[in-house]
Protein backbone atom coordinates (compact mmCIF):
# COMPACT_ATOMS: atom_id res chain seq x y z
CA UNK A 1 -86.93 -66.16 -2.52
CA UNK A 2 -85.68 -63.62 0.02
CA UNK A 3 -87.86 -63.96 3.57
CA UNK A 4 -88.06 -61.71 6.80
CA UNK A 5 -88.21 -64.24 9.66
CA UNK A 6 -89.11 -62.67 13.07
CA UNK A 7 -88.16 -64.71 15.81
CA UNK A 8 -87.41 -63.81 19.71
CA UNK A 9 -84.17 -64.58 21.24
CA UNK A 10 -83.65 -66.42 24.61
CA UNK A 11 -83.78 -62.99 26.45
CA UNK A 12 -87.49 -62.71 24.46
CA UNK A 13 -86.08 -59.50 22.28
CA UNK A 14 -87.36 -59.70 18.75
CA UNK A 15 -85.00 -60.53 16.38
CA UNK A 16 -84.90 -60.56 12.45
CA UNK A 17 -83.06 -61.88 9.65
CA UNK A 18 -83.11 -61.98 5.78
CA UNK A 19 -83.36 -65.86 4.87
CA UNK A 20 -83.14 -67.55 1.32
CA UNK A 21 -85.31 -70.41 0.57
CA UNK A 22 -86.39 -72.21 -2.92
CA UNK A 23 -89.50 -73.55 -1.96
CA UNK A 24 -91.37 -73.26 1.57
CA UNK A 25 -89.95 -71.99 4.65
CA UNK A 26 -89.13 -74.24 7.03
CA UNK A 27 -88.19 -73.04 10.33
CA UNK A 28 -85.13 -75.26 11.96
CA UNK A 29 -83.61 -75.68 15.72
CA UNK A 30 -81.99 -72.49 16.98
CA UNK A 31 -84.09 -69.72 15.72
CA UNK A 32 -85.97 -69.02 19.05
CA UNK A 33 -89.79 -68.70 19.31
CA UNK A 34 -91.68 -68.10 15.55
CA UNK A 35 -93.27 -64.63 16.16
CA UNK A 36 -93.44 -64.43 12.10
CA UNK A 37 -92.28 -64.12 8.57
CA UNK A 38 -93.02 -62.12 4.71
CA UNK A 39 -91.77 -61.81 1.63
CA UNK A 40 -88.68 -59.33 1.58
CA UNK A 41 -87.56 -57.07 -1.22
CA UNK A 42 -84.43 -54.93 -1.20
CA UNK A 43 -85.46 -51.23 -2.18
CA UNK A 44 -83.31 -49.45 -4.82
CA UNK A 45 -82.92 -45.48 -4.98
CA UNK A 46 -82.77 -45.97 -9.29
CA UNK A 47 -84.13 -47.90 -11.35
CA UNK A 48 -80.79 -48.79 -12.63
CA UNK A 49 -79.72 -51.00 -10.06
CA UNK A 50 -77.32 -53.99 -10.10
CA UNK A 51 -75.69 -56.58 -8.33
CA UNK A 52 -71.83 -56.88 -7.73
CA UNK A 53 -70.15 -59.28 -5.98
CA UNK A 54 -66.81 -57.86 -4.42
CA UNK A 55 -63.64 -59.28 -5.24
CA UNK A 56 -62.07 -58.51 -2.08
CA UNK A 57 -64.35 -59.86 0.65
CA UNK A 58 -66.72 -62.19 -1.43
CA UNK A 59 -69.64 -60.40 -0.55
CA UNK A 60 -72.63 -58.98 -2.37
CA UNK A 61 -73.46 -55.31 -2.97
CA UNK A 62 -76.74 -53.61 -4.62
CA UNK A 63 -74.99 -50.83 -6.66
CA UNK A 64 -75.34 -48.10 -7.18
CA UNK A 65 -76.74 -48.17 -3.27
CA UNK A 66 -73.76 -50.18 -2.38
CA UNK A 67 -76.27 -51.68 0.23
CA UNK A 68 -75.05 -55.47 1.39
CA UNK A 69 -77.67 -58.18 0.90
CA UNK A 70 -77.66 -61.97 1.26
CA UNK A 71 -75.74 -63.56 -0.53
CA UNK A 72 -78.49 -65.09 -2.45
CA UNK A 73 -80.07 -62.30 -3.79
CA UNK A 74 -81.42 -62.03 -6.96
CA UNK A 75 -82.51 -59.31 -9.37
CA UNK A 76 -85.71 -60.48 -8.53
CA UNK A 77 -85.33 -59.65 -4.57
CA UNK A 78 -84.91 -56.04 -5.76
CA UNK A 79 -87.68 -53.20 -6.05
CA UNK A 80 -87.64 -49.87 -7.23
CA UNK A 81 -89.92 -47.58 -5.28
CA UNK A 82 -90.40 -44.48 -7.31
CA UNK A 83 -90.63 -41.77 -5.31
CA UNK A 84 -94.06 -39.60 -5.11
CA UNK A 85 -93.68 -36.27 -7.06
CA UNK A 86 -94.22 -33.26 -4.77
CA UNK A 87 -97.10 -31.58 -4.78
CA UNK A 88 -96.28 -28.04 -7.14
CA UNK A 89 -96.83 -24.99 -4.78
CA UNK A 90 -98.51 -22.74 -6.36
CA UNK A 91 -95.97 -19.34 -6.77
CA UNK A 92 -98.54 -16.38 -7.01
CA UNK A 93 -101.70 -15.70 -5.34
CA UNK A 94 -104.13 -13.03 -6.03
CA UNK A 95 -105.96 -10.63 -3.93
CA UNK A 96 -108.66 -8.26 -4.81
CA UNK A 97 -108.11 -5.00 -2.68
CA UNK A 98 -111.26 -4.19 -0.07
CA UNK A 99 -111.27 -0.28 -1.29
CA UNK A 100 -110.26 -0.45 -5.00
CA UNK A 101 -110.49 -2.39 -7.77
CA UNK A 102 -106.47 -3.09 -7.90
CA UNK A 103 -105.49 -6.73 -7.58
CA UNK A 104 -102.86 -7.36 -5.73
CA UNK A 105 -99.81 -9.92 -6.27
CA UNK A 106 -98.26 -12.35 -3.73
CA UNK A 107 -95.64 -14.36 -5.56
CA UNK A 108 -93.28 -17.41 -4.20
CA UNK A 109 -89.74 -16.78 -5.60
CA UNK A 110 -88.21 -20.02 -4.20
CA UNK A 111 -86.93 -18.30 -0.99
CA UNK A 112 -89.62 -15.67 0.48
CA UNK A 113 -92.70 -14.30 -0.11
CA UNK A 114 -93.03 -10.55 -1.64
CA UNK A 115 -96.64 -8.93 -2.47
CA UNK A 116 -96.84 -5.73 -4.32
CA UNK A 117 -99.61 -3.84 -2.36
CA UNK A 118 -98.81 -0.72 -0.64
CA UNK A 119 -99.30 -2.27 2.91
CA UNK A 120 -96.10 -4.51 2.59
CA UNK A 121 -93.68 -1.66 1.87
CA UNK A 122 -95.65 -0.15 5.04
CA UNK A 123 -95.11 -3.11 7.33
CA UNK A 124 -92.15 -3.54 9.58
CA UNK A 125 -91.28 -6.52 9.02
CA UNK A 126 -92.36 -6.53 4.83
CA UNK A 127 -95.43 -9.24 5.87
CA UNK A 128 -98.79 -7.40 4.91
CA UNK A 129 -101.98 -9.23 5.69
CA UNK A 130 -101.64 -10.89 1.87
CA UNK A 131 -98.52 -12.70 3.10
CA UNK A 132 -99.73 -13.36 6.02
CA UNK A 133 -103.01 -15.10 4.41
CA UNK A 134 -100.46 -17.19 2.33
CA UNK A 135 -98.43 -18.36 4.86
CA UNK A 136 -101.37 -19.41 6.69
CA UNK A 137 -102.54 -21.82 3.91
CA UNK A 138 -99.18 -23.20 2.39
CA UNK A 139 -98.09 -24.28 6.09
């Protein structure tokens, strides 16, 4: 098992390491003051993760991170964290005009907002009070 011992250095900065031990931790001479330990875990970016140990310096990698870790790591010290899906943006809103009965489109291509009432064409700057709305609740 891989721990994360905390410990303070004779200056009292905190200091930490990556430790291996089979059984319990025990804490020896030269480590400073205990401040504390846990459990550690590598973190993988795929769940198709490895270790390799390199030929030319003797140490070990987590591929495909290439990330070094202690030499006593195991594929059990390793985690893979899938990442949270984004939340879909919606990519159209509708707005029912105030004088008509026309229903007007604000659509998301990826890049900018367009709506196809009459006052965005109008506007300066292309950002009628549809847009406007929109960008008020997607930021």
């Amino acid at each position: 098992m891989l721990w994360k011992l905390t410990t303070t250095n004779k200056y009292g900065n905190l200091r930490s390491r990556i430790v291996h031990s089979d059984g319990a931790l025990t804490i020896g001479q030269g480590f400073g003051s205990f401040v504390g330990v846990k459990l550690f875990r590598y973190e993988s970016r795929t769940p198709y993760h490895g270790i390799m140990t390199s030929p030319i310096d003797g140490k070990k990698y987590l591929t495909p991170d290439w990330i070094e870790v202690h030499p006593q790591t195991t594929l059990a010290d390793i985690v893979y964290n899938a990442p949270k899906p984004e939340k879909e943006k919606p990519t159209q809103w509708d707005f029912k005009s105030d004088s008509s009965d026309a229903v007007y489109k604000v659509r998301y291509n990826g890049v900018k907002l367009t709506c196809n009432c009459p006052g965005s064409w109008r506007a300066f700057d292309r950002r009628c009070k549809h847009i406007k709305s929109v960008e008020s609740q997607i930021k």
